[in-house]
C-alpha atoms as a PDB file:
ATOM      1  CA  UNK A   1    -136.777  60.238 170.687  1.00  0.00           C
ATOM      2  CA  UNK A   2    -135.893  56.552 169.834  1.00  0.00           C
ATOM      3  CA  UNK A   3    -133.029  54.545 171.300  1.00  0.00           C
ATOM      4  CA  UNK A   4    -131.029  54.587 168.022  1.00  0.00           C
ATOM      5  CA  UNK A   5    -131.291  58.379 167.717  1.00  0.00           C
ATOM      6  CA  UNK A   6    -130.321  58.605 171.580  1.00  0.00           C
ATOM      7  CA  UNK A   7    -127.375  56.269 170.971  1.00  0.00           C
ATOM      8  CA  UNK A   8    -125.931  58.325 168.319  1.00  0.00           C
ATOM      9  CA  UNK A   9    -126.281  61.580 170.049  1.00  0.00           C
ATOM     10  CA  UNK A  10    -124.410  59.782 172.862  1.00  0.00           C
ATOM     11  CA  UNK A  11    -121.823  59.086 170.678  1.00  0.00           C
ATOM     12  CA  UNK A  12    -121.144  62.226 168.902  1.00  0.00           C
ATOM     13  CA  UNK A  13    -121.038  63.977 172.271  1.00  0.00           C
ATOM     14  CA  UNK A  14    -118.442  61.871 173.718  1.00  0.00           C
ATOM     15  CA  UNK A  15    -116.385  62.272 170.188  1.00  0.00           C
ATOM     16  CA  UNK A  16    -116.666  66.237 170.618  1.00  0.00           C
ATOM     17  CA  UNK A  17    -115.247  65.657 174.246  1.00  0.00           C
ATOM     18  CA  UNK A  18    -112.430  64.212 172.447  1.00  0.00           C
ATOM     19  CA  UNK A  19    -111.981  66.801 170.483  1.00  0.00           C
ATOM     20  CA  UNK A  20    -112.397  69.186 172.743  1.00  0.00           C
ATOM     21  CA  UNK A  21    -109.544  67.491 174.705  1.00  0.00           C
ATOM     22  CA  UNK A  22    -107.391  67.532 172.061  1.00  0.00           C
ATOM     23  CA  UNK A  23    -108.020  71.313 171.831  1.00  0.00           C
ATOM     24  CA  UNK A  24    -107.183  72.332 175.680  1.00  0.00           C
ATOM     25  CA  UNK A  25    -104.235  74.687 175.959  1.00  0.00           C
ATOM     26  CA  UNK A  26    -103.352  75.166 172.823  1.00  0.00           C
ATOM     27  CA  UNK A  27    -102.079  78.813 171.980  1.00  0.00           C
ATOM     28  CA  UNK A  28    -103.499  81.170 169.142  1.00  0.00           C
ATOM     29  CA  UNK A  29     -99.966  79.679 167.848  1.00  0.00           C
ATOM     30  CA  UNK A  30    -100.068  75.982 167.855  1.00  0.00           C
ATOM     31  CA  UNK A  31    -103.957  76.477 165.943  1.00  0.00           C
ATOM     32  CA  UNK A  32    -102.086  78.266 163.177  1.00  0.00           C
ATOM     33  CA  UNK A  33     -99.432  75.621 162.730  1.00  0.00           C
ATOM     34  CA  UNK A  34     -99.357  73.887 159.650  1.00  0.00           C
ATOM     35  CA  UNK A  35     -97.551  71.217 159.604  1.00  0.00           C
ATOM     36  CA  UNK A  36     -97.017  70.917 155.571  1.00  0.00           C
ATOM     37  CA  UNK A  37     -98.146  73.506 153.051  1.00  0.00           C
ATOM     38  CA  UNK A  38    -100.757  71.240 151.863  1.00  0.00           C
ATOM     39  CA  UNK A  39    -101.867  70.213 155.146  1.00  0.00           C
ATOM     40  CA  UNK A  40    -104.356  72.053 157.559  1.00  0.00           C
ATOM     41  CA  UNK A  41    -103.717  73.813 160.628  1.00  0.00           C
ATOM     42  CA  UNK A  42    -105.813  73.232 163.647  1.00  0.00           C
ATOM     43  CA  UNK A  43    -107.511  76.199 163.048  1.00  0.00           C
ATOM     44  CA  UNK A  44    -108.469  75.270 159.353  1.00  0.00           C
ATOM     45  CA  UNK A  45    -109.944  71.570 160.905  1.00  0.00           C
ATOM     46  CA  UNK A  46    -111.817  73.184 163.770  1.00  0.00           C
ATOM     47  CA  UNK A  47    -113.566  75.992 161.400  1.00  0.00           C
ATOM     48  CA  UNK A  48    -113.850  72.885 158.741  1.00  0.00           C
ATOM     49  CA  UNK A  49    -116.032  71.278 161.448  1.00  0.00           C
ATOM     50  CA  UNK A  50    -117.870  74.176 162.277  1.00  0.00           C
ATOM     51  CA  UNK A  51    -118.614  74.578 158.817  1.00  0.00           C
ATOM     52  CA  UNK A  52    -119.623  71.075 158.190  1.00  0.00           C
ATOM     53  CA  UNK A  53    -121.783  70.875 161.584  1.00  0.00           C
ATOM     54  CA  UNK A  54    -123.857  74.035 160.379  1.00  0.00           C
ATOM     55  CA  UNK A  55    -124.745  72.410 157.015  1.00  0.00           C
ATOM     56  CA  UNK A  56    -125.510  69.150 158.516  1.00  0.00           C
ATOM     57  CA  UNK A  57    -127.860  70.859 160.988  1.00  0.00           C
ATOM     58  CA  UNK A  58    -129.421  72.725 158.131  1.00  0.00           C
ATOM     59  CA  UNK A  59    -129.798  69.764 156.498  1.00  0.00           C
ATOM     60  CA  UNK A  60    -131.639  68.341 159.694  1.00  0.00           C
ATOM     61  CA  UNK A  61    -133.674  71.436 159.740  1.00  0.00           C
ATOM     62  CA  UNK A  62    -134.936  70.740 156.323  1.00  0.00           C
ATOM     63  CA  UNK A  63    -135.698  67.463 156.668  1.00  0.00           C
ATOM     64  CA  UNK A  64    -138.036  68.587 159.755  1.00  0.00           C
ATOM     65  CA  UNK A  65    -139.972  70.795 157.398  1.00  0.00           C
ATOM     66  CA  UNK A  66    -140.645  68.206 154.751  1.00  0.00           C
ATOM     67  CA  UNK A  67    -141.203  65.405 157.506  1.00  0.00           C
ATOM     68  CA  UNK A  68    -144.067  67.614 158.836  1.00  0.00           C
ATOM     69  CA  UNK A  69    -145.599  68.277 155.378  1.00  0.00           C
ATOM     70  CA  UNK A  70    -145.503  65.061 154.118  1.00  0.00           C
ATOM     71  CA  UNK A  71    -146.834  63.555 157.556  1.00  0.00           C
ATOM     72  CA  UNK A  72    -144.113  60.600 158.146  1.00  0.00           C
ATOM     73  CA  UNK A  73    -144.450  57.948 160.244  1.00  0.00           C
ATOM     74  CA  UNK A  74    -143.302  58.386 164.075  1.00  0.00           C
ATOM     75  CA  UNK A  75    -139.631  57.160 164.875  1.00  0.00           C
ATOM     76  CA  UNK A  76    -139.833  53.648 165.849  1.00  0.00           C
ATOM     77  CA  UNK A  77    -138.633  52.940 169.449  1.00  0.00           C
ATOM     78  CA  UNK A  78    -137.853  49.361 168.872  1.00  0.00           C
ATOM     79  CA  UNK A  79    -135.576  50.721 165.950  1.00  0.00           C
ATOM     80  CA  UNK A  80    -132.101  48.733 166.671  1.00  0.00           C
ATOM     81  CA  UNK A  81    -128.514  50.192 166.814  1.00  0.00           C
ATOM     82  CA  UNK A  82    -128.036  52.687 163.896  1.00  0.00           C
ATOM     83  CA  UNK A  83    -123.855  52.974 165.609  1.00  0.00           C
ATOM     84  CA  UNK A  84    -122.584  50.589 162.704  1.00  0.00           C
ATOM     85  CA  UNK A  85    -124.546  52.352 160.393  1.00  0.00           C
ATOM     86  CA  UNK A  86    -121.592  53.674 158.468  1.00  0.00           C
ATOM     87  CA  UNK A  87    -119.346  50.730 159.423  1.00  0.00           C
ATOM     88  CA  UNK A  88    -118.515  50.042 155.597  1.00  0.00           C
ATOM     89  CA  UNK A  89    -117.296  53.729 154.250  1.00  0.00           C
ATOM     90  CA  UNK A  90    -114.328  54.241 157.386  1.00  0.00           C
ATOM     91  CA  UNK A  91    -115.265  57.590 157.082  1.00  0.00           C
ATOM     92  CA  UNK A  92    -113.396  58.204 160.485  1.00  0.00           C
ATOM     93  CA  UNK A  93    -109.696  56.991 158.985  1.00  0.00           C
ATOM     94  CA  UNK A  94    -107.987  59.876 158.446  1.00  0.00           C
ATOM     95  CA  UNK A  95    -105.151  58.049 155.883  1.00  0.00           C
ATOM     96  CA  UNK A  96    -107.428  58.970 152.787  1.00  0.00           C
ATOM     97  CA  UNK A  97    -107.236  62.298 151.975  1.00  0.00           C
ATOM     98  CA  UNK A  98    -110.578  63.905 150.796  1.00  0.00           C
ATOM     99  CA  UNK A  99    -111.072  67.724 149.194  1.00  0.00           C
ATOM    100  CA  UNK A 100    -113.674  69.017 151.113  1.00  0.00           C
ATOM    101  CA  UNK A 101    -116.388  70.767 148.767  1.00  0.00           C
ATOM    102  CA  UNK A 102    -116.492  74.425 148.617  1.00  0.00           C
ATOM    103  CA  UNK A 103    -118.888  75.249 151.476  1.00  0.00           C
ATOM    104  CA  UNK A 104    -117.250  73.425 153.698  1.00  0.00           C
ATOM    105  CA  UNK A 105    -113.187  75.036 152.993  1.00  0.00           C
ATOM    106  CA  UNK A 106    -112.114  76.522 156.070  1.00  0.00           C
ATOM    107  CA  UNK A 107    -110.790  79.936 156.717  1.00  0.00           C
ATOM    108  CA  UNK A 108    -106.758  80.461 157.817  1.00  0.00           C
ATOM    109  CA  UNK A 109    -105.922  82.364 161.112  1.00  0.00           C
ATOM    110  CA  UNK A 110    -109.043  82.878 162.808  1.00  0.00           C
ATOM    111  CA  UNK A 111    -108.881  82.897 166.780  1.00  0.00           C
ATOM    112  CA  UNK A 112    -109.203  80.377 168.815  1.00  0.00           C
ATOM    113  CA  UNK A 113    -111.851  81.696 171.140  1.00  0.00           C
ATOM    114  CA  UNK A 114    -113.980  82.396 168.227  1.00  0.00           C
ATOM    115  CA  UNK A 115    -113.626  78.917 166.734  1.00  0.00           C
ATOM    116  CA  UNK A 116    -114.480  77.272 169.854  1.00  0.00           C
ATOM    117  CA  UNK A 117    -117.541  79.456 170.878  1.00  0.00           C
ATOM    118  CA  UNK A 118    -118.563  78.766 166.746  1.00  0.00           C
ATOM    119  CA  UNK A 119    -118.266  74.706 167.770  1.00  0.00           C
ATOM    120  CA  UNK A 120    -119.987  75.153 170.825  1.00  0.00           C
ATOM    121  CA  UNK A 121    -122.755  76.992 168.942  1.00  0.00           C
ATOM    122  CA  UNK A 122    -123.092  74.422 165.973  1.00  0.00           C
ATOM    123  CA  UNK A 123    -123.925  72.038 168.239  1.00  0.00           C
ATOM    124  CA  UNK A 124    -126.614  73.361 170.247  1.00  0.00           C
ATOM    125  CA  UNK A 125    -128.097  74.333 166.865  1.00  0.00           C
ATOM    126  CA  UNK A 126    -127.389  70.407 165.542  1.00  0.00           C
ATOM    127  CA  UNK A 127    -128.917  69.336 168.964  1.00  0.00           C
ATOM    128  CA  UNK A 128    -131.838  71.497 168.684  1.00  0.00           C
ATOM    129  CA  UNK A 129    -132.894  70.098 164.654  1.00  0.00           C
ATOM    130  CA  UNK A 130    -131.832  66.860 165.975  1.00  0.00           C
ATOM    131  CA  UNK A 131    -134.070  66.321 168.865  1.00  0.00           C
ATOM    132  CA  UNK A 132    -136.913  67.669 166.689  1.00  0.00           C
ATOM    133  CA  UNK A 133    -136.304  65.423 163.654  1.00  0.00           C
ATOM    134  CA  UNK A 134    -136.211  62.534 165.373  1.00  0.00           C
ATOM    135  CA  UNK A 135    -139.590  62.166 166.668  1.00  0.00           C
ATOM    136  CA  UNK A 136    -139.305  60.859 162.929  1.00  0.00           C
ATOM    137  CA  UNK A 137    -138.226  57.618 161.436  1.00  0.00           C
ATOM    138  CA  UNK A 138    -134.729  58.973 160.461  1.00  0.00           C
ATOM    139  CA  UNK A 139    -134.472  55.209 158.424  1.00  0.00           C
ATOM    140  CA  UNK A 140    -136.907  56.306 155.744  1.00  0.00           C
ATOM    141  CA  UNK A 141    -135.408  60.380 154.971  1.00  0.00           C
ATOM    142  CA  UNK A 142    -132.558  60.049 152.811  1.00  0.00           C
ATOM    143  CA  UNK A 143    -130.487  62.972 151.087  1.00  0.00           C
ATOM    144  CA  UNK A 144    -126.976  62.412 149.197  1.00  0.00           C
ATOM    145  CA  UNK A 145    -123.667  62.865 150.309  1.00  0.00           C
ATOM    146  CA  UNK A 146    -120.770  64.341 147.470  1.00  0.00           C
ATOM    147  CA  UNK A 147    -118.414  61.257 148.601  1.00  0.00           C
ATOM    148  CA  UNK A 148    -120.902  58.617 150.378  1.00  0.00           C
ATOM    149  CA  UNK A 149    -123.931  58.447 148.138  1.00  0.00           C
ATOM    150  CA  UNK A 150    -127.215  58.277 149.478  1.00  0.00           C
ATOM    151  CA  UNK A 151    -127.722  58.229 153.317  1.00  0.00           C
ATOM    152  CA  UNK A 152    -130.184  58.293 155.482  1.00  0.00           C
ATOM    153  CA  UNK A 153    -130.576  60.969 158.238  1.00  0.00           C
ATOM    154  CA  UNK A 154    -129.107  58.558 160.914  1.00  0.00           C
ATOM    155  CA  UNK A 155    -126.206  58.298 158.682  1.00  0.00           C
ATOM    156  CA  UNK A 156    -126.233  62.146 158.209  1.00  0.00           C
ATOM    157  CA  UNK A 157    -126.553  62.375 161.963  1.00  0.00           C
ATOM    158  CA  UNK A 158    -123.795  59.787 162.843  1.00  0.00           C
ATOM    159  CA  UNK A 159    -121.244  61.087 160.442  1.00  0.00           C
ATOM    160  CA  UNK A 160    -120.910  64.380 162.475  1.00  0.00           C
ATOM    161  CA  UNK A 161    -119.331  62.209 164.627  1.00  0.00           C
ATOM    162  CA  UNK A 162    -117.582  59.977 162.554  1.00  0.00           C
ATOM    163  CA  UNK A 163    -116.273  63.501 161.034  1.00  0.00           C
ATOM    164  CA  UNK A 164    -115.554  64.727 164.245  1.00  0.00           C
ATOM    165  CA  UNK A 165    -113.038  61.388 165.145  1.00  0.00           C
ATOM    166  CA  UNK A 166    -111.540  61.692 161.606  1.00  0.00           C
ATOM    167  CA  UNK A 167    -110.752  65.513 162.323  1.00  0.00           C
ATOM    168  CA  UNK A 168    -109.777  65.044 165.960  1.00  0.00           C
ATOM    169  CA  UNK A 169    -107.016  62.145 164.849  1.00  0.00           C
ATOM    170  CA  UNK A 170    -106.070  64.428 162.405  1.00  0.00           C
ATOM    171  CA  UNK A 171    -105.268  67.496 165.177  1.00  0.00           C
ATOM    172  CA  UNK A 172    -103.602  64.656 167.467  1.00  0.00           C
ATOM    173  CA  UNK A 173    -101.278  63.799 164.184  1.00  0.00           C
ATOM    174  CA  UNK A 174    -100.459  67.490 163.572  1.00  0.00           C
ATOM    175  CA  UNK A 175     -99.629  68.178 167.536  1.00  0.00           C
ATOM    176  CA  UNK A 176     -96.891  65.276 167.034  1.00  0.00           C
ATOM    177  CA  UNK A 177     -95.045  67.116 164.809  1.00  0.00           C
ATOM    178  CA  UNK A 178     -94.384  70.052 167.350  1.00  0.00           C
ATOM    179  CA  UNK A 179     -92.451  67.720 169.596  1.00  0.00           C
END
């Protein structure tokens, strides 16, 4: 795996440690809160993540496949930084609102244990297609986003993250509103 790819993975674990932070000791209670009726709980955002993990990892796993048929080059290890790859979309300010697409609408009032063994899940699963796409050059795959356009898969793979830190602000916003 290339330095880029190993940078982002870095960073997308230490955004789900934030998130998971964010998530310690909170009751069944508190992850069905909503703190307007258009607004979702913490619940909704942690399945929504879930959700969007599982069809970014399938899109990884895809990728894979077609990388191996169509013999593409070798990732690049002298491939720079890919961390400011989606500097120009903000993706991680959570001040625009955004309708999610269908496949990725969370479920209400599912339990916490369940949505946090489901996260913990996704991401071995997004780990696993990661680590085997990237012996690829990630620069040259591309596949479309509904809201970004056309990204390549170190995009793809960074915006779980950036995702992530948009979500995780969001939860942090919502548990100010209990106090």
């Amino acid at each position: 795996m290339n330095h880029a790819a190993i940078e982002i993975i870095e960073e997308i674990g230490t955004v789900r440690e934030s998130l998971l932070r964010s998530l310690r000791n909170l009751t069944q209670d508190r992850y069905n809160y909503r703190p307007d009726p258009l607004a979702w709980s913490v619940g909704e955002v942690v399945h929504h993540l879930y959700l969007f993990e599982k069809q970014v990892t399938s899109l990884l796993e895809k990728q894979n496949e077609r990388a191996r048929k169509r013999s593409m080059p070798p990732a690049r290890p002298e491939l720079p930084t890919q961390l400011q790859c989606l500097d120009g979309f903000s993706v991680e300010v959570p001040t625009v609102r955004v309708k999610a697409p269908e496949y990725v609408v969370p479920t209400y009032g599912m339990a916490r244990e369940e949505l946090e063994r489901s996260l913990e899940e996704s991401r071995k699963s997004l780990m696993g297609a990661a680590s085997d796409l990237c012996e690829f050059d990630l620069s040259e795959m591309y596949f479309p986003h509904p809201y970004l356009g056309k990204i390549n898969m170190y995009q793809w793979l960074l915006l779980v993250g950036k995702h992530e830190q948009r979500h995780t602000l969001q939860i942090e916003a919502t548990k100010e509103n209990w106090r």
